[in-house]
N, C-alpha and C. Protein backbone atom coordinates (compact mmCIF):
# COMPACT_ATOMS: atom_id res chain seq x y z
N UNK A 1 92.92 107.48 52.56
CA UNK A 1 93.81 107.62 53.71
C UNK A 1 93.54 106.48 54.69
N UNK A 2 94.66 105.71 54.97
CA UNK A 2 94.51 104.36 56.31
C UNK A 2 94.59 105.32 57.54
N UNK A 3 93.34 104.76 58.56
CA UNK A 3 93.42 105.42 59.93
C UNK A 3 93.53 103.62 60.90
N UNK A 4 94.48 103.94 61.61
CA UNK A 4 95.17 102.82 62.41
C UNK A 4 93.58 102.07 63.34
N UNK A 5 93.47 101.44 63.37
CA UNK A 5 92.02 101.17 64.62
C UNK A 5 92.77 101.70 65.69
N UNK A 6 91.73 101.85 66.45
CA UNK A 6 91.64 102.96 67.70
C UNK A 6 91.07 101.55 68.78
N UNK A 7 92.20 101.24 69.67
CA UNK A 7 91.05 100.27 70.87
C UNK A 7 91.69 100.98 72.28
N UNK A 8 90.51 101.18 73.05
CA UNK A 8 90.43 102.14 74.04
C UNK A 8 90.73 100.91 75.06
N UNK A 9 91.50 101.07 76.60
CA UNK A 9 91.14 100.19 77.75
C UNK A 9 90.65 99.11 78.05
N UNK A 10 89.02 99.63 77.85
CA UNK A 10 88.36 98.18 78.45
C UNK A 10 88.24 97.28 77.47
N UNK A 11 88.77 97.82 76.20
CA UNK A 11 88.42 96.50 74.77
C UNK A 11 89.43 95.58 75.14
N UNK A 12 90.98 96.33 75.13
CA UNK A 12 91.96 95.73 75.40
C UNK A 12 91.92 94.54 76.92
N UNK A 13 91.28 95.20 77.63
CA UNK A 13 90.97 94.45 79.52
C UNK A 13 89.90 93.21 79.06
N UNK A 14 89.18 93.94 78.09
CA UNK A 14 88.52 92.12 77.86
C UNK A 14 88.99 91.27 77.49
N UNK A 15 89.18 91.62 76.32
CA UNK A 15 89.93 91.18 75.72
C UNK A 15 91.44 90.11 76.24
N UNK A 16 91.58 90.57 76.86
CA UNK A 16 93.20 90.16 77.76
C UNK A 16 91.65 88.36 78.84
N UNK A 17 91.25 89.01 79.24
CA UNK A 17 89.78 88.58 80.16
C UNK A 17 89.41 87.09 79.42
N UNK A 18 88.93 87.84 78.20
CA UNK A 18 88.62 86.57 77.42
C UNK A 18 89.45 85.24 77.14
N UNK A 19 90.66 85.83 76.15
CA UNK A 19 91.65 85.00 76.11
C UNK A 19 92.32 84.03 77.59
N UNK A 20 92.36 85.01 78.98
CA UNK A 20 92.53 84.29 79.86
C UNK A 20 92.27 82.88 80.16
N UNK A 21 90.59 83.31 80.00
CA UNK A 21 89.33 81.91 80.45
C UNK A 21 89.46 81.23 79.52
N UNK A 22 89.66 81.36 77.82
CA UNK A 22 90.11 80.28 77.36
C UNK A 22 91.09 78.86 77.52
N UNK A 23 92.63 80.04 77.71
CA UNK A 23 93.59 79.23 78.03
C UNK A 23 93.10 78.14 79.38
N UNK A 24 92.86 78.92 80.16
CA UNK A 24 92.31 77.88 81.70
C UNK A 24 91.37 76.95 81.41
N UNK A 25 90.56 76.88 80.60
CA UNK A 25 89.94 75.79 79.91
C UNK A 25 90.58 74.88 79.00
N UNK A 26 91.56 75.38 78.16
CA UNK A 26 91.96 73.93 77.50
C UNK A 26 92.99 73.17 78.57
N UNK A 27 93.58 74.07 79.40
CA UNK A 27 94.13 73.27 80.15
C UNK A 27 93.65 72.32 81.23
N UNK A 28 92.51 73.13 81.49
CA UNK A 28 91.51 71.98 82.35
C UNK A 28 91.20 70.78 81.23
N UNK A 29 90.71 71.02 80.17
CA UNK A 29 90.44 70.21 79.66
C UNK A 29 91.63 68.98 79.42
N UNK A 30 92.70 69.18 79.48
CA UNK A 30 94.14 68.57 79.00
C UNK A 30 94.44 67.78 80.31
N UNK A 31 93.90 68.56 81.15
CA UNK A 31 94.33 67.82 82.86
C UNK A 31 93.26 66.98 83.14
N UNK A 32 92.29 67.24 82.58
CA UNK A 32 91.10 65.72 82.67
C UNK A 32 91.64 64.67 82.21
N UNK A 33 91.78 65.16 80.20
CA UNK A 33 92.00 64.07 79.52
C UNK A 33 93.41 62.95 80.20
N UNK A 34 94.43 63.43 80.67
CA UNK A 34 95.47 63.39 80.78
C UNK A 34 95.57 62.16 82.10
N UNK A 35 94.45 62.84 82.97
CA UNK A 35 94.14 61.73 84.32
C UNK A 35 93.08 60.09 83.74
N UNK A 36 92.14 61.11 82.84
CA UNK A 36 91.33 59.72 82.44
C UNK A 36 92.31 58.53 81.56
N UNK A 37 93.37 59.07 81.32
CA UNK A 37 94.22 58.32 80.75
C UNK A 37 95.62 57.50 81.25
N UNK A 38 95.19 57.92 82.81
CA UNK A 38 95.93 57.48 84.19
C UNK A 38 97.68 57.58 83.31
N UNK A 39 97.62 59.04 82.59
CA UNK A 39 98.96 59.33 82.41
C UNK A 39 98.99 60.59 83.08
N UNK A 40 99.04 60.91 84.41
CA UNK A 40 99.47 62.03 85.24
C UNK A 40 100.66 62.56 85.28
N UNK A 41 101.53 61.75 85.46
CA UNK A 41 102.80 61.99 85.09
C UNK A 41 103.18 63.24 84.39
N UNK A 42 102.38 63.10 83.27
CA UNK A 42 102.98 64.18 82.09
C UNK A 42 102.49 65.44 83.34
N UNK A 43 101.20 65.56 83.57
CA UNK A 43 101.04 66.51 84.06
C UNK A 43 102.00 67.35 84.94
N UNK A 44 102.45 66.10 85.98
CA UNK A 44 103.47 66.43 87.33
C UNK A 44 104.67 67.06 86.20
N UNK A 45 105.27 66.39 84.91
CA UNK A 45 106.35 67.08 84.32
C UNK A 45 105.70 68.72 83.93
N UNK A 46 104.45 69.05 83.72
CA UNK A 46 104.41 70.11 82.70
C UNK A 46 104.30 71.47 84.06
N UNK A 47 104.39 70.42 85.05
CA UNK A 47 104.38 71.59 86.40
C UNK A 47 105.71 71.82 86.82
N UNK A 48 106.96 70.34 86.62
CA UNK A 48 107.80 70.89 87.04
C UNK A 48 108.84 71.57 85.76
N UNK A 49 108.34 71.89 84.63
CA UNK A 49 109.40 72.82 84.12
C UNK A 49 108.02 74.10 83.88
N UNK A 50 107.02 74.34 84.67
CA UNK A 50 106.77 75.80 84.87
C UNK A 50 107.75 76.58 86.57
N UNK A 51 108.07 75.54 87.23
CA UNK A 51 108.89 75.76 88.16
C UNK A 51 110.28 76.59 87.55
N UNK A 52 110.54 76.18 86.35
CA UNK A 52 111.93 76.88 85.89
C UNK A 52 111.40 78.31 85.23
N UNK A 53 110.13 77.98 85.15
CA UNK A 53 109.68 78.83 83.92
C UNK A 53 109.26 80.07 84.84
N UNK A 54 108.96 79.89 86.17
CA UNK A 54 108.72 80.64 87.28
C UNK A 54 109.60 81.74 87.76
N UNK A 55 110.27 81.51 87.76
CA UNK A 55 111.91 82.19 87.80
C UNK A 55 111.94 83.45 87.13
N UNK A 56 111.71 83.60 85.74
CA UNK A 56 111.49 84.23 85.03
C UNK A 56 110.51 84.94 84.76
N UNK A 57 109.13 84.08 84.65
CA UNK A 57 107.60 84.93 84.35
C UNK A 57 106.68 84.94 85.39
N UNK A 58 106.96 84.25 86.61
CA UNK A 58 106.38 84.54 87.34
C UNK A 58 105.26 83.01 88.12
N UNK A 59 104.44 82.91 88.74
CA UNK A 59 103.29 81.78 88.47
C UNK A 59 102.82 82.18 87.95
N UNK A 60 102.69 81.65 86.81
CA UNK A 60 101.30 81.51 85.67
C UNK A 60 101.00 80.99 85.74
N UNK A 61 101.41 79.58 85.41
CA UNK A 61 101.01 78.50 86.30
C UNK A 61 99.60 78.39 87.24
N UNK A 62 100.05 78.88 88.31
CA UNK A 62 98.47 78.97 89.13
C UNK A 62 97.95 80.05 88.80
N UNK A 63 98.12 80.85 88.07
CA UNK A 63 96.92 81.82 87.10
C UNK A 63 96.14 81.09 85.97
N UNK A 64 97.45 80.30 85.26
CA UNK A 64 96.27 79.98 83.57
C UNK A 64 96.24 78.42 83.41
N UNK A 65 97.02 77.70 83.98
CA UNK A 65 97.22 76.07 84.17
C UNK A 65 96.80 75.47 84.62
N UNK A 66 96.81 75.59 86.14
CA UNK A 66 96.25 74.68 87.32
C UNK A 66 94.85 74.61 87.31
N UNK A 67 94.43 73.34 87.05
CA UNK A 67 93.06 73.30 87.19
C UNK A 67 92.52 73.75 88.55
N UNK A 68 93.13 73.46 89.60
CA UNK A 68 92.25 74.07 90.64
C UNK A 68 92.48 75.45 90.86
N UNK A 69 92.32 76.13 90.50
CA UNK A 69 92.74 77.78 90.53
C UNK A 69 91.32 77.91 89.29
N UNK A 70 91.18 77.24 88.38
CA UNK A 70 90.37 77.55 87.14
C UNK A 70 88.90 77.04 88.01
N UNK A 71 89.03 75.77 88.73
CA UNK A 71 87.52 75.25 89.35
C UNK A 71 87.56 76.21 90.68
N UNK A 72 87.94 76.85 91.30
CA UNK A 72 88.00 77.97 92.09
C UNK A 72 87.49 78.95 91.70
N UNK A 73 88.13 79.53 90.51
CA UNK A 73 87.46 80.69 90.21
C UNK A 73 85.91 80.57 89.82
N UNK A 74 85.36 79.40 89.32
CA UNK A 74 84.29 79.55 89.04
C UNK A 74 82.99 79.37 90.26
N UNK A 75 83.86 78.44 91.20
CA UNK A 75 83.17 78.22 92.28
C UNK A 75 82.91 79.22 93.47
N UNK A 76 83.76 80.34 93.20
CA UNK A 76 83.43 81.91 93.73
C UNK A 76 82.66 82.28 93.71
N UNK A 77 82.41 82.20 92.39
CA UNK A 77 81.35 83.17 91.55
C UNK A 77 79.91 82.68 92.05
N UNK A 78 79.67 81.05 91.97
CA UNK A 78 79.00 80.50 92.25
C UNK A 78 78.52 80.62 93.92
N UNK A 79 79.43 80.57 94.36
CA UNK A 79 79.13 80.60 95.94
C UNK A 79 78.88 81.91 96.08
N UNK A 80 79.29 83.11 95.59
CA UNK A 80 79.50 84.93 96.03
C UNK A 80 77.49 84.81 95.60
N UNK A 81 77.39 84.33 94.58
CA UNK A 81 76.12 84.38 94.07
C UNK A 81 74.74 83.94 95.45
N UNK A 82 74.93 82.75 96.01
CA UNK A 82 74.62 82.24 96.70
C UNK A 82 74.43 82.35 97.96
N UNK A 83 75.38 83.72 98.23
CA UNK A 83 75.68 84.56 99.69
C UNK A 83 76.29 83.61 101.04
N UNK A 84 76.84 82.74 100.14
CA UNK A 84 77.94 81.53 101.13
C UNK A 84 79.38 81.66 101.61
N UNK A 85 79.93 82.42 100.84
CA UNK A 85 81.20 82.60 101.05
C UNK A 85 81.02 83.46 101.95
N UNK A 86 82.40 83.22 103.16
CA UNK A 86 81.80 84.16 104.21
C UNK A 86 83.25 85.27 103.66
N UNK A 87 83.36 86.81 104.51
CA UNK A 87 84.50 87.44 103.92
C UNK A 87 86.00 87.78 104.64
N UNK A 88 85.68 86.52 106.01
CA UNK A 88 86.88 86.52 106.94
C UNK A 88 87.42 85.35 106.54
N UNK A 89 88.77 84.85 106.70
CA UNK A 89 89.63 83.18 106.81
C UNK A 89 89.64 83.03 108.23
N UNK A 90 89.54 82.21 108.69
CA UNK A 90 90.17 81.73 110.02
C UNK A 90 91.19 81.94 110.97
N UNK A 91 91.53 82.32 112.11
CA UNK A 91 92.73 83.12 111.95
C UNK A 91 93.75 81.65 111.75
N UNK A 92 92.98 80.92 113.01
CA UNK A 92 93.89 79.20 112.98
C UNK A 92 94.42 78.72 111.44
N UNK A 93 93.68 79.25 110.60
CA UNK A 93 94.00 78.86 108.94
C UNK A 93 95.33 79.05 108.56
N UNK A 94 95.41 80.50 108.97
CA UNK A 94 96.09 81.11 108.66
C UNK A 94 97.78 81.35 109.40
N UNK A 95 97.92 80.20 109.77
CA UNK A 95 98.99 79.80 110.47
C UNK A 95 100.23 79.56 109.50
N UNK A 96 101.33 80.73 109.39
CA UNK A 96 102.26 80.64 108.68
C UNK A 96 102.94 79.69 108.39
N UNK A 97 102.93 78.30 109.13
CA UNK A 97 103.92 77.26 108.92
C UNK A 97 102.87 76.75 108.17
N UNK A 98 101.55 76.31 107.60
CA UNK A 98 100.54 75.39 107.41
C UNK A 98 100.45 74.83 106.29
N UNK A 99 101.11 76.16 105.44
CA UNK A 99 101.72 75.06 103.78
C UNK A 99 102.56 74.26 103.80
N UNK A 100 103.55 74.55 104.33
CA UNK A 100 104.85 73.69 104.42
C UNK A 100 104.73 72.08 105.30
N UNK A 101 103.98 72.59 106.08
CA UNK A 101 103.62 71.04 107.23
C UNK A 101 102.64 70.73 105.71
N UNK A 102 101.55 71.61 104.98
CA UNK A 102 100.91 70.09 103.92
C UNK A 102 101.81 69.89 103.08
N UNK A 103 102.84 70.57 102.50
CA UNK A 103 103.40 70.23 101.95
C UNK A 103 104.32 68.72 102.09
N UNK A 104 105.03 68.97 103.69
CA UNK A 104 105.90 67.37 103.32
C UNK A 104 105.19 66.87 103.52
N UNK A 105 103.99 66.83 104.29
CA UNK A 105 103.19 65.35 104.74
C UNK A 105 102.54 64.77 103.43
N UNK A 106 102.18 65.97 102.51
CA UNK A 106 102.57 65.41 100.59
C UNK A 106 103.33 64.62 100.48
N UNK A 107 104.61 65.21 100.48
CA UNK A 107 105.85 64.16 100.09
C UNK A 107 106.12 63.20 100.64
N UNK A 108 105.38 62.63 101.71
CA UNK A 108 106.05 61.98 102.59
C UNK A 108 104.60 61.11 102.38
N UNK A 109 103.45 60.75 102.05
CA UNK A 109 102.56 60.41 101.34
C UNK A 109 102.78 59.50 99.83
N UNK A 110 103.85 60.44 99.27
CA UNK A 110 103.77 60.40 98.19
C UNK A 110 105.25 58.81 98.11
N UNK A 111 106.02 59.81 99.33
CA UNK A 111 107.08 58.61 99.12
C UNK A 111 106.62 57.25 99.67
N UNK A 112 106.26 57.34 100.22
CA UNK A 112 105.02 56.04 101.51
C UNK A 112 104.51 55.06 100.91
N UNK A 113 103.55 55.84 99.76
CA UNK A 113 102.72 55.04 99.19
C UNK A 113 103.38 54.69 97.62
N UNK A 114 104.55 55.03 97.76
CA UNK A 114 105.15 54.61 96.00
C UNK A 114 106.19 53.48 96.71
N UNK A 115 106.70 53.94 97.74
CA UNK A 115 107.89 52.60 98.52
C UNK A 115 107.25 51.31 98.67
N UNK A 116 106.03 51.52 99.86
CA UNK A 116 105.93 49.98 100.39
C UNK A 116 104.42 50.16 99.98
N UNK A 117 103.63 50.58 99.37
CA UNK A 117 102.21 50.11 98.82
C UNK A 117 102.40 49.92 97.19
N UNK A 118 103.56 50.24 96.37
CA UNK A 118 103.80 50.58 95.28
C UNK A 118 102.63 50.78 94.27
N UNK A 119 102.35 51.76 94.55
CA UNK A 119 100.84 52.23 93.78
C UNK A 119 101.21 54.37 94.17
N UNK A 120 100.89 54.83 93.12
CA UNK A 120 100.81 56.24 93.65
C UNK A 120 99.30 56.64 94.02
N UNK A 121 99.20 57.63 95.08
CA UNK A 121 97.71 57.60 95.22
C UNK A 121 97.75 58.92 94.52
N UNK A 122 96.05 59.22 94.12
CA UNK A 122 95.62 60.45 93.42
C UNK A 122 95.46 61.87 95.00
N UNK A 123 96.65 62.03 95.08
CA UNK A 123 96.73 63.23 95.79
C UNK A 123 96.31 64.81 95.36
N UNK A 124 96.91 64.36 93.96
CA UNK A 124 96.02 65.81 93.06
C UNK A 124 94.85 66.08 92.73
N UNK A 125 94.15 65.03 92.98
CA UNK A 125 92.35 65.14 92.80
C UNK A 125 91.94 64.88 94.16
N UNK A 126 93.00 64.88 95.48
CA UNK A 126 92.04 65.15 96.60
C UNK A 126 92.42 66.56 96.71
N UNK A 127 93.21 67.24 96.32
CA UNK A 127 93.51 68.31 96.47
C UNK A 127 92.42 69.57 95.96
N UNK A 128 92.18 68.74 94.56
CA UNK A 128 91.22 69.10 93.44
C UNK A 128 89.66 69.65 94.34
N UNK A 129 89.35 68.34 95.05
CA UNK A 129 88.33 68.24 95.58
C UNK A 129 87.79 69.32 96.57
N UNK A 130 89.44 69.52 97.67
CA UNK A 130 89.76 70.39 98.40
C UNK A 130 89.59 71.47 98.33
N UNK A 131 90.43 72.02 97.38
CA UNK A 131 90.16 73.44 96.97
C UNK A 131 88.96 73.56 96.76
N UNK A 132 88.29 73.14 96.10
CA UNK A 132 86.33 73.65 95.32
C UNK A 132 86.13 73.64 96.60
N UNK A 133 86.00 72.30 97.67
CA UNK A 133 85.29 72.38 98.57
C UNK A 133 85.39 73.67 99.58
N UNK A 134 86.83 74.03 100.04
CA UNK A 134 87.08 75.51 100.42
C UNK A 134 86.25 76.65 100.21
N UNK A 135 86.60 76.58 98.71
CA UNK A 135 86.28 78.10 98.13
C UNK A 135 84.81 78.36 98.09
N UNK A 136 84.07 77.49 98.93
CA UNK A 136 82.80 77.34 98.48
C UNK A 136 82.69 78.28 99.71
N UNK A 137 83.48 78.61 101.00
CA UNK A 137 82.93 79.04 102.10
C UNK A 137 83.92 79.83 102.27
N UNK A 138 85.12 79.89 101.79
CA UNK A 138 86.23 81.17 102.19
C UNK A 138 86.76 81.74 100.67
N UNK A 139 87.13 82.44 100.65
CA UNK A 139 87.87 83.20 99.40
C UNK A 139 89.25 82.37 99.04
N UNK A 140 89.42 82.35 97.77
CA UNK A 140 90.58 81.65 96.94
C UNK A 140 91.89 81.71 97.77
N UNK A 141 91.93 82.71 98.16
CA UNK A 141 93.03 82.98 99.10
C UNK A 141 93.85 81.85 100.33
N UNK A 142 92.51 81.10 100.46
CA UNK A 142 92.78 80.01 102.17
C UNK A 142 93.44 79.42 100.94
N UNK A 143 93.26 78.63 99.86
CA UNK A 143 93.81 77.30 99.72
C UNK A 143 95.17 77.97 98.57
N UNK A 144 94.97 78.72 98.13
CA UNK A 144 96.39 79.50 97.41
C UNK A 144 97.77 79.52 98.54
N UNK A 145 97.58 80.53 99.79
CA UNK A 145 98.07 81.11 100.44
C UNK A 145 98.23 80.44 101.81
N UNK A 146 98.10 79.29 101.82
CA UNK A 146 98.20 78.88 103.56
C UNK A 146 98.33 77.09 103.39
N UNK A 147 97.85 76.47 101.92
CA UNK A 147 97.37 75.03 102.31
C UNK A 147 98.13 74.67 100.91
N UNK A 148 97.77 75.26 99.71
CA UNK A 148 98.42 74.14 98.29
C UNK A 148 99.45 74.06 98.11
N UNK A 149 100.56 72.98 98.09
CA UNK A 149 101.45 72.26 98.40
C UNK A 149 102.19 72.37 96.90
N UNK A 150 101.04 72.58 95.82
CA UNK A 150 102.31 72.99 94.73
C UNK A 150 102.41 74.60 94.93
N UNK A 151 101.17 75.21 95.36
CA UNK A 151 101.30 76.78 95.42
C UNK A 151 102.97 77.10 96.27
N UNK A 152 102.66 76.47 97.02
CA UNK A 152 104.00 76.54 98.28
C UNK A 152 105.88 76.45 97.33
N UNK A 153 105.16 75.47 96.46
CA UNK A 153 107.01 75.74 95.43
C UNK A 153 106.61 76.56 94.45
N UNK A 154 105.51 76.95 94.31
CA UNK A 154 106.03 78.02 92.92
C UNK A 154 105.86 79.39 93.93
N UNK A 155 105.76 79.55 94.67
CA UNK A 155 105.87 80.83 95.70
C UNK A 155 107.64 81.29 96.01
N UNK A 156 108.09 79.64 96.23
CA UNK A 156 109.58 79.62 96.32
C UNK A 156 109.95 80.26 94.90
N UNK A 157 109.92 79.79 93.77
CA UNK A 157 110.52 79.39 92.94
C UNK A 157 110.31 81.11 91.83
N UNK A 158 109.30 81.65 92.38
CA UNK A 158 108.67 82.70 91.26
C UNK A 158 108.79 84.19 92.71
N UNK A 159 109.17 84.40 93.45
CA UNK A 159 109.58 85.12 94.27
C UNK A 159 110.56 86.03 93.90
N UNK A 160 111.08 86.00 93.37
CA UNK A 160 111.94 87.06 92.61
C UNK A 160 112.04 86.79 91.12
N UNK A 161 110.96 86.79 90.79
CA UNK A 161 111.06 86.67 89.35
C UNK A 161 111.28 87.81 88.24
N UNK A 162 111.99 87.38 87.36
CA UNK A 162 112.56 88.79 86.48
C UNK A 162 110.98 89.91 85.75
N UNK A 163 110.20 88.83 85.41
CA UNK A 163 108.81 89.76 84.94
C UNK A 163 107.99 89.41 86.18
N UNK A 164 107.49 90.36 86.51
CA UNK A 164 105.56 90.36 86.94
C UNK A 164 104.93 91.37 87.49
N UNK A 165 103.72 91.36 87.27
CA UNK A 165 102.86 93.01 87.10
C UNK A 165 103.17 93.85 88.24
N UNK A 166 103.65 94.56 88.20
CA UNK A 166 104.07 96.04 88.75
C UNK A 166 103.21 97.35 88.77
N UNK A 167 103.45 97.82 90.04
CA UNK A 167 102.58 99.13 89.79
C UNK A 167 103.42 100.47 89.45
N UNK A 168 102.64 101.27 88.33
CA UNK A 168 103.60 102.58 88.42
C UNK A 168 102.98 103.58 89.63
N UNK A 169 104.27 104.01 90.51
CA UNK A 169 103.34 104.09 91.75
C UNK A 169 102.76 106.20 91.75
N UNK A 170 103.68 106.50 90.02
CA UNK A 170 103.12 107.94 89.47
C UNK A 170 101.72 107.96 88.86
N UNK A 171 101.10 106.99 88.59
CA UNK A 171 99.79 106.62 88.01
C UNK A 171 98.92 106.59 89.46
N UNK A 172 99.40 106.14 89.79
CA UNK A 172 98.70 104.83 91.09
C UNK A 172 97.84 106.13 92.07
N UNK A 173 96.30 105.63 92.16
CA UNK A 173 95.65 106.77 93.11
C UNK A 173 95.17 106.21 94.28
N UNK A 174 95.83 104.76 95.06
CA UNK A 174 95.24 104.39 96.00
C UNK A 174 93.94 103.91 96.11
N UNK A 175 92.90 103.81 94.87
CA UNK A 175 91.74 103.58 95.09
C UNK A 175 91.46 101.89 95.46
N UNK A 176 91.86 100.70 95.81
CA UNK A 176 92.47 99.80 95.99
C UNK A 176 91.12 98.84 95.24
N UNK A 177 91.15 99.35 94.10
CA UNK A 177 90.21 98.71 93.10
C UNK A 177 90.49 97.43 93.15
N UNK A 178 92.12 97.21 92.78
CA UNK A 178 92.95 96.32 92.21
C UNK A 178 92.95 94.67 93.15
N UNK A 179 93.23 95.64 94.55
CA UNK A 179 93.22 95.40 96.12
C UNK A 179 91.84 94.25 96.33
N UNK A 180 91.17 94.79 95.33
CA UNK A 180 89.51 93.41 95.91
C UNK A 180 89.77 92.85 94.79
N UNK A 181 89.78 92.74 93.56
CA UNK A 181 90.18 91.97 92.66
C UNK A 181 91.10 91.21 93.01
N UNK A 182 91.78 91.23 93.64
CA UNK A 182 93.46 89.96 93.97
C UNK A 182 92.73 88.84 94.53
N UNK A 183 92.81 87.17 93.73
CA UNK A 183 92.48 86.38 94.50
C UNK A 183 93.45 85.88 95.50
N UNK A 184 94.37 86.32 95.51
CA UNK A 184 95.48 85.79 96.70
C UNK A 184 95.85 87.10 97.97
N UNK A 185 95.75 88.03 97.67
CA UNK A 185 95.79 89.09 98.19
C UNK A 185 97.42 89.72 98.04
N UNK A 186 97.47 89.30 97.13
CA UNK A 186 98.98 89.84 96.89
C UNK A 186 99.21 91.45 96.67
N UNK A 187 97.98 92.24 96.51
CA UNK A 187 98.43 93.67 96.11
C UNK A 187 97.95 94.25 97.14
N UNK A 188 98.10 94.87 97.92
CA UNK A 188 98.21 95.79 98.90
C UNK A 188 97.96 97.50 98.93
N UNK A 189 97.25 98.15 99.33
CA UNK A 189 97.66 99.55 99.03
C UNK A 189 98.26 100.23 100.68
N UNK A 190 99.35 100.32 100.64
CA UNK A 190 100.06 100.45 101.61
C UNK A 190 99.86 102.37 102.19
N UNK A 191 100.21 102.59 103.20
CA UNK A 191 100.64 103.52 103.89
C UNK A 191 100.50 105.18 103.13
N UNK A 192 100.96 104.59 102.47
CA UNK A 192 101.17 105.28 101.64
C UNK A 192 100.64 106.16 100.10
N UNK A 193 99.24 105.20 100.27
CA UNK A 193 98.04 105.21 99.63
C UNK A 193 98.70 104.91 98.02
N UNK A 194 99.75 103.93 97.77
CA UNK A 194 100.48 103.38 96.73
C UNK A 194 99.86 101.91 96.88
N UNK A 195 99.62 101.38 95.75
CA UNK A 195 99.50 99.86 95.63
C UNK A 195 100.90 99.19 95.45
N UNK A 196 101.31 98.01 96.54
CA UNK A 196 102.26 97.41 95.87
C UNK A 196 102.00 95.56 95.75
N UNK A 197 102.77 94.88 94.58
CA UNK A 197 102.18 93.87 94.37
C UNK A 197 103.86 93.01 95.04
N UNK A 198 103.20 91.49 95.68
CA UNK A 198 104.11 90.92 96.32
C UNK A 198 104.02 89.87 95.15
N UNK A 199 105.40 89.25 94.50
CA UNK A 199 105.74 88.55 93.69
C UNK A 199 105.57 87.07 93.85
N UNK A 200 105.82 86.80 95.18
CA UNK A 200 106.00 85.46 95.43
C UNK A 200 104.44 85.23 95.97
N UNK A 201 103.30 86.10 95.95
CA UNK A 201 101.81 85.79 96.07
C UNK A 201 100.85 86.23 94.86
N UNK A 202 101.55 86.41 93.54
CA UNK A 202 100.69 87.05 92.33
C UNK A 202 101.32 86.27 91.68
N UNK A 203 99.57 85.67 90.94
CA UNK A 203 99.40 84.44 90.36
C UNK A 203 99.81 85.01 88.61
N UNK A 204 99.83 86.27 88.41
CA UNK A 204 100.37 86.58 87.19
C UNK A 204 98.97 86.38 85.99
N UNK A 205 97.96 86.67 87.26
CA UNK A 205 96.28 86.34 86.39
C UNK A 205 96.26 87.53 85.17
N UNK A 206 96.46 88.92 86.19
CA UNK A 206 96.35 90.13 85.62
C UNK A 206 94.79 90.96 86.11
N UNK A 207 94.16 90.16 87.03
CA UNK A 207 93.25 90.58 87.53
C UNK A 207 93.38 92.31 87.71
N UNK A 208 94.03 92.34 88.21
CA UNK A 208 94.49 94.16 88.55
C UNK A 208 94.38 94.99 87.86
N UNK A 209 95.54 94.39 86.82
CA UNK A 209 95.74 95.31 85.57
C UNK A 209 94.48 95.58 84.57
N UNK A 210 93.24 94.32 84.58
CA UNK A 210 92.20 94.86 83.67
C UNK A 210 91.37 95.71 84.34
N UNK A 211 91.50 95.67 86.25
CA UNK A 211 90.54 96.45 87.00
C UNK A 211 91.09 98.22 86.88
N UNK A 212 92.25 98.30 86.66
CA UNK A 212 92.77 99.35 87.06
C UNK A 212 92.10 100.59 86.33
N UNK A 213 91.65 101.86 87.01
CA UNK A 213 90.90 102.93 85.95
C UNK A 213 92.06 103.63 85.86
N UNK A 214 93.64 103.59 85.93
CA UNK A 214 94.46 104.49 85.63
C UNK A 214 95.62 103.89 84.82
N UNK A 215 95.16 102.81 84.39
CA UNK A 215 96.07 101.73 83.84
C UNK A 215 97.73 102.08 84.48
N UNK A 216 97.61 101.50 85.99
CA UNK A 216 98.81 102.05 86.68
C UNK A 216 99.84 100.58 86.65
N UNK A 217 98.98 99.52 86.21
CA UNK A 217 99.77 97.98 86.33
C UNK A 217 99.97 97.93 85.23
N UNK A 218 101.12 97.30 84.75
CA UNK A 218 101.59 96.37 83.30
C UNK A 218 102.44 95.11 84.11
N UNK A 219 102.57 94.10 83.31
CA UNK A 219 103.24 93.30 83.37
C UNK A 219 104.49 93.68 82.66
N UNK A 220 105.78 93.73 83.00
CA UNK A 220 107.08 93.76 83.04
C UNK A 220 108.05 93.62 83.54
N UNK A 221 109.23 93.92 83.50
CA UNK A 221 111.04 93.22 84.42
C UNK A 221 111.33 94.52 85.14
């Protein structure tokens, strides 16, 4: 007699875990090779058709792609270890216009120095630099949510997107497990002692969904 394998939760949550940190590694690895080969370009293309791709699935992008989201996460860990990271942002940080002002002064950088210096400068590896250096003293959140200038268009662009992780809010027990796991702070447990997740601030990691003890998140439309 065939008996089907049996995989319970947390095999599946590692599992999901594991495969994650892979993907974010070859892509780090692809975004090294890619710069040491002063062909960036490709890179800037493979970001702007996750912009279309956003629409639809969400940022993944800054969940499984972006190297600085991947040197972030590790530099958490590293700093949480270290008792450096402090557990407030700034409020001044946190000034709602503050992506958008880095954002054009990006573009406007970018157009500057390609017009009359005709050379592009490496804006993505000061950015690179940026972020680690951040996360070393505030949570992933400051440079996701207030400062990264590509975060800022795929926020536009993945804001109503047809898939991304959802809570069932008949499962859902308020324990806001999910809620400290969010590196952006996109899930919330509201009023209502319901978790809800904001689309245009969930990186589509799945952080939640492997924390959850009521498996109340899936990713779906």
């Amino acid at each position: 007699m065939y008996f089907a394998p049996c995989y319970n939760s947390f095999e599946v949550n590692y599992s999901m875990k594991y495969l994650g940190n892979i993907i974010r590694i070859i892509f780090l690895v692809l975004f090294v090779f890619l710069f040491l080969e002063g062909n960036i370009q490709t890179w800037f293309k493979i970001f702007a058709f996750s912009l279309i791709l956003a629409i639809i699935f969400g940022r993944f992008f800054c969940g499984y792609i972006c190297p600085m989201n991947t040197l972030m996460i590790y530099t958490e860990k590293f700093s949480k270890k270290l008792g450096i990271q402090r557990n407030k942002i700034p409020e001044f940080l946190k000034w709602k216009h503050l992506q958008l002002v880095v954002f054009l002064i990006t573009i406007g950088i970018m157009i500057f120095s390609k017009r009359f210096l005709d050379k592009d400068v490496p804006l993505i590896m000061v950015f690179l630099f940026l972020s680690v250096f951040l996360t070393i003293f505030f949570k992933q959140e400051l440079f996701h949510n207030h400062i990264c200038p590509f975060g800022f268009l795929q926020r536009i662009f993945g804001r109503s997107s047809y898939y991304s992780h959802k809570v069932d809010l008949n499962k859902c027990i308020g324990c806001k497990i999910c809620e400290r796991s969010c590196p952006t702070s996109a899930i919330k447990v509201k009023e209502t002692r319901k978790a809800e997740i904001n689309k245009s601030l969930c990186l589509q990691c799945g952080n939640c969904l492997q924390v959850c003890p009521k498996d109340a998140i899936s990713y779906t439309n």
